[in-house]
N, C-alpha and C. Protein backbone atom coordinates (compact mmCIF):
# COMPACT_ATOMS: atom_id res chain seq x y z
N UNK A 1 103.75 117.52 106.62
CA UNK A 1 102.70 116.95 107.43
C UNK A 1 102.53 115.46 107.15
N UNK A 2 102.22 115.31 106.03
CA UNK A 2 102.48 113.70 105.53
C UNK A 2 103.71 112.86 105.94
N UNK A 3 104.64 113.25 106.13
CA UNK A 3 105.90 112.54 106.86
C UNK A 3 105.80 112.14 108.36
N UNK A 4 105.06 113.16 108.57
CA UNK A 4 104.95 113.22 110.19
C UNK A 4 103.66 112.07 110.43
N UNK A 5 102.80 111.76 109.83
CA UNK A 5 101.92 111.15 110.02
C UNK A 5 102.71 109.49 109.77
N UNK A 6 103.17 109.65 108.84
CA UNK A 6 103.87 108.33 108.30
C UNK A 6 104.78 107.86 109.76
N UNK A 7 105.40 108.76 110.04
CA UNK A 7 106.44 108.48 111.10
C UNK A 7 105.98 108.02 111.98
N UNK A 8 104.94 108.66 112.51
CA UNK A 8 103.69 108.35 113.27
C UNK A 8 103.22 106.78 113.07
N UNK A 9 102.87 106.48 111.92
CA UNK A 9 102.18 105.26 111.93
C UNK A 9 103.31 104.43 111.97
N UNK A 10 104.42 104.59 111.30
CA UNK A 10 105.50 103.52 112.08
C UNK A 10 105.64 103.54 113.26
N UNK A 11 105.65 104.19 114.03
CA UNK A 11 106.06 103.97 115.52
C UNK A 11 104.78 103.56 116.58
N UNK A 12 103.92 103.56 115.32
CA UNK A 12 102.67 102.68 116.26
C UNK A 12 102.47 101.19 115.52
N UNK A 13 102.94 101.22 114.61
CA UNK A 13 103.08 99.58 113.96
C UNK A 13 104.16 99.20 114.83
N UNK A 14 105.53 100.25 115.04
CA UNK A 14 105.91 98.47 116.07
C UNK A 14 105.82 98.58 117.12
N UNK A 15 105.08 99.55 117.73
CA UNK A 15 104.61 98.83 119.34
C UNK A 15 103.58 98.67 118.70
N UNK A 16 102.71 98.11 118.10
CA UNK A 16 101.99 97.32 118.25
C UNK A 16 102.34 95.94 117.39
N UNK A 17 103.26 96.03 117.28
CA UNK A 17 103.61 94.77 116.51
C UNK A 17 103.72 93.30 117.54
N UNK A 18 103.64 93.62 118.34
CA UNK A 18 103.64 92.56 119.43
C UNK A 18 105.12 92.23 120.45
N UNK A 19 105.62 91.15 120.28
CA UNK A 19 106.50 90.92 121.09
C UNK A 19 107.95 91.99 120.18
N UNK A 20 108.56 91.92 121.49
CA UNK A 20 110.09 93.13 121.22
C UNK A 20 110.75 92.45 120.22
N UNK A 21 110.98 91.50 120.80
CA UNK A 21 111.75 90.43 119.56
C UNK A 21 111.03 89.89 118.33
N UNK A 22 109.97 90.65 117.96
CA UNK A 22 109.69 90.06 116.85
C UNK A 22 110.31 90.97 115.28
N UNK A 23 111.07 90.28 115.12
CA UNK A 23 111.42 91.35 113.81
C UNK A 23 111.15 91.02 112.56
N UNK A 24 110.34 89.87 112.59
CA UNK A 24 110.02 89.51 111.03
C UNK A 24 108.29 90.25 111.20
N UNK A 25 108.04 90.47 112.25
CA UNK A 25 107.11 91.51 112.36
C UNK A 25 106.68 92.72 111.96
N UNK A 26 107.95 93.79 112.38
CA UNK A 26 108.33 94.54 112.48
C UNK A 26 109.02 94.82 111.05
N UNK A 27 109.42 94.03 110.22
CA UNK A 27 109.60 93.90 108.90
C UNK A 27 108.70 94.40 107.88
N UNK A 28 107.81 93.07 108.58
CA UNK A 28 106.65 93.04 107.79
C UNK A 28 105.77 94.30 107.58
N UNK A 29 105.33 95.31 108.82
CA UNK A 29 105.30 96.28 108.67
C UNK A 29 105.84 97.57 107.94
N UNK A 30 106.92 97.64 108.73
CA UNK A 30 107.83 98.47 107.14
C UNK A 30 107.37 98.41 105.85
N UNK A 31 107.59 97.03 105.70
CA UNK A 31 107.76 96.96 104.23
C UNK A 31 105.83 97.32 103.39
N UNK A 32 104.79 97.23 104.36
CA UNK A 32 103.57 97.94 103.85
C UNK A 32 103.79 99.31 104.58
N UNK A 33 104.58 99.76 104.43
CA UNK A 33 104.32 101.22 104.84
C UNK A 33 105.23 101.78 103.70
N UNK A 34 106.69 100.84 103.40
CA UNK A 34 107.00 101.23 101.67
C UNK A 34 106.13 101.30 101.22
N UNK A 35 105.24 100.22 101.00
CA UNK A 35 104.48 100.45 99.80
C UNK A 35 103.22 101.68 100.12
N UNK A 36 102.96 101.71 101.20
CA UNK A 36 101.98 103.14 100.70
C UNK A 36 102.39 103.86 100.64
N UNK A 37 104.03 104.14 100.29
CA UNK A 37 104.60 105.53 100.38
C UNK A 37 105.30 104.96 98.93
N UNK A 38 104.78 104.27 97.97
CA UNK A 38 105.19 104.42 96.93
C UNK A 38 106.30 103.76 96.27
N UNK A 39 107.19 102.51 97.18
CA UNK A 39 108.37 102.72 97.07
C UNK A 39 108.58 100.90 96.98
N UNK A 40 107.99 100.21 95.97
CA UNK A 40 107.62 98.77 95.92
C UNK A 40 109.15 98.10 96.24
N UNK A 41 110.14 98.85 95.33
CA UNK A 41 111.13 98.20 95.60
C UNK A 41 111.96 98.31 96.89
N UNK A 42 111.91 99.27 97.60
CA UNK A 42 112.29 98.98 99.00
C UNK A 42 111.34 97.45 100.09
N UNK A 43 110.67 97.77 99.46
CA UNK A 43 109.02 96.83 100.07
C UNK A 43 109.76 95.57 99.48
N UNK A 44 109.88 95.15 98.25
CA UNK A 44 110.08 93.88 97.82
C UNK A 44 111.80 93.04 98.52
N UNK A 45 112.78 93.79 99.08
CA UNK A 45 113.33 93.77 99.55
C UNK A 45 113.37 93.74 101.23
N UNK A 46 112.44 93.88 102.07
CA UNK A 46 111.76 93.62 103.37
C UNK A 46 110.99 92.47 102.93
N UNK A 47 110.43 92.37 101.86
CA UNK A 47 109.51 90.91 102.17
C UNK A 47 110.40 90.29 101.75
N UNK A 48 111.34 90.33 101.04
CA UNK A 48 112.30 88.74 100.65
C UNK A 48 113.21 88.75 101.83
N UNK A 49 113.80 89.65 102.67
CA UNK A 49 114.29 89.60 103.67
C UNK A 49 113.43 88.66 104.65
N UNK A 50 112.64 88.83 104.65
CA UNK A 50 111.46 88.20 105.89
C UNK A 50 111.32 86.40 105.35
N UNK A 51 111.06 86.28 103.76
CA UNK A 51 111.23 85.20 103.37
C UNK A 51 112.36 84.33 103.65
N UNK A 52 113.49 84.80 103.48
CA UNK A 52 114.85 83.96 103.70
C UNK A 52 115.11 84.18 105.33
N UNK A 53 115.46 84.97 105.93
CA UNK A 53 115.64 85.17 107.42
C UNK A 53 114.53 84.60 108.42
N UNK A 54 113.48 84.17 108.13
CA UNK A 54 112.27 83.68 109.28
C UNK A 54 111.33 82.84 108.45
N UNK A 55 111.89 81.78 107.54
CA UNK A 55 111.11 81.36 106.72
C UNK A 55 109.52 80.62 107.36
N UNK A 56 109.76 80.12 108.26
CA UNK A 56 108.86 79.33 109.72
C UNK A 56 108.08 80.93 110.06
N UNK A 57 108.35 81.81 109.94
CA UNK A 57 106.78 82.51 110.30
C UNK A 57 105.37 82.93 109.94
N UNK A 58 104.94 83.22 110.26
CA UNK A 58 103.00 83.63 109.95
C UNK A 58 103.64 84.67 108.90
N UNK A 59 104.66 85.64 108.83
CA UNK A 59 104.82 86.70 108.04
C UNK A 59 105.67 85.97 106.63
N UNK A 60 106.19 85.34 106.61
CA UNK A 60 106.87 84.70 105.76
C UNK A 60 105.97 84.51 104.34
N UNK A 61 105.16 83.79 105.05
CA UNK A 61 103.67 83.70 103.72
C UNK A 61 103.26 84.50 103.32
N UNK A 62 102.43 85.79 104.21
CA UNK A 62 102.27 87.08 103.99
C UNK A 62 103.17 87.69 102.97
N UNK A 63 104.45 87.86 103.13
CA UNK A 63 105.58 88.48 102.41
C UNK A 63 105.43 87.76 101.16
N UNK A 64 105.55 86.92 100.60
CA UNK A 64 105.51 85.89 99.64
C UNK A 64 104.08 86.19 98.69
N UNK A 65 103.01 86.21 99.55
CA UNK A 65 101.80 87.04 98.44
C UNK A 65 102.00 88.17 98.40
N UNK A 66 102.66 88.98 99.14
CA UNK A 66 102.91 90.56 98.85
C UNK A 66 104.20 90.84 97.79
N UNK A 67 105.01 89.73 97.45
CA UNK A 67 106.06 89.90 96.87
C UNK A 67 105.36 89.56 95.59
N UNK A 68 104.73 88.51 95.38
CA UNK A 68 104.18 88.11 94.00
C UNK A 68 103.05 89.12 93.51
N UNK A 69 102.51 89.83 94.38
CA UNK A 69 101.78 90.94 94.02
C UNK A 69 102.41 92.32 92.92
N UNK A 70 103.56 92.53 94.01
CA UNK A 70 104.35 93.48 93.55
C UNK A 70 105.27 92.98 92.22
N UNK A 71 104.98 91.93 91.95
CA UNK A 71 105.64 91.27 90.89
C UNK A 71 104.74 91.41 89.69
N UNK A 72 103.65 91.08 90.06
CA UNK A 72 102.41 91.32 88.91
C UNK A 72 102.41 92.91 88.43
N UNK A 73 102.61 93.73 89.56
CA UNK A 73 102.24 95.22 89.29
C UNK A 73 103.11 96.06 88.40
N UNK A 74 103.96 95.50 88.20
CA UNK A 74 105.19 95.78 87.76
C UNK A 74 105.15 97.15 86.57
């Protein structure tokens, strides 16, 4: 049941993620849905992806306090 809900909330994070082409968006999402499913290091790997591949976006920064977060938590 928990999978199904998860699956669920991904597929409403990226339509609602905004434009089709946004994939540092759509990243960005993922990678907090790793982390509420436990899984920092998949997560820390979507936000450094998002860092180097779209450095110029609103998510870029985002990713960058979420990466140094997950760095602290360690």
């Amino acid at each position: 049941m928990k999978q199904t809900i998860l699956v669920l909330m991904i597929i409403m994070a990226l339509a609602l993620s905004g434009c089709p082409g946004d994939k540092a968006g759509e990243l960005f999402e993922t990678a907090k849905l790793e982390e509420l499913q436990n899984n920092p290091e998949h997560a820390k790997q979507l936000y450094q992806e998002i860092v180097e591949k779209y450095p110029e976006s609103e998510y870029a920064r985002n990713a960058k306090e979420r990466l140094s977060a997950l760095q602290k938590n360690k």
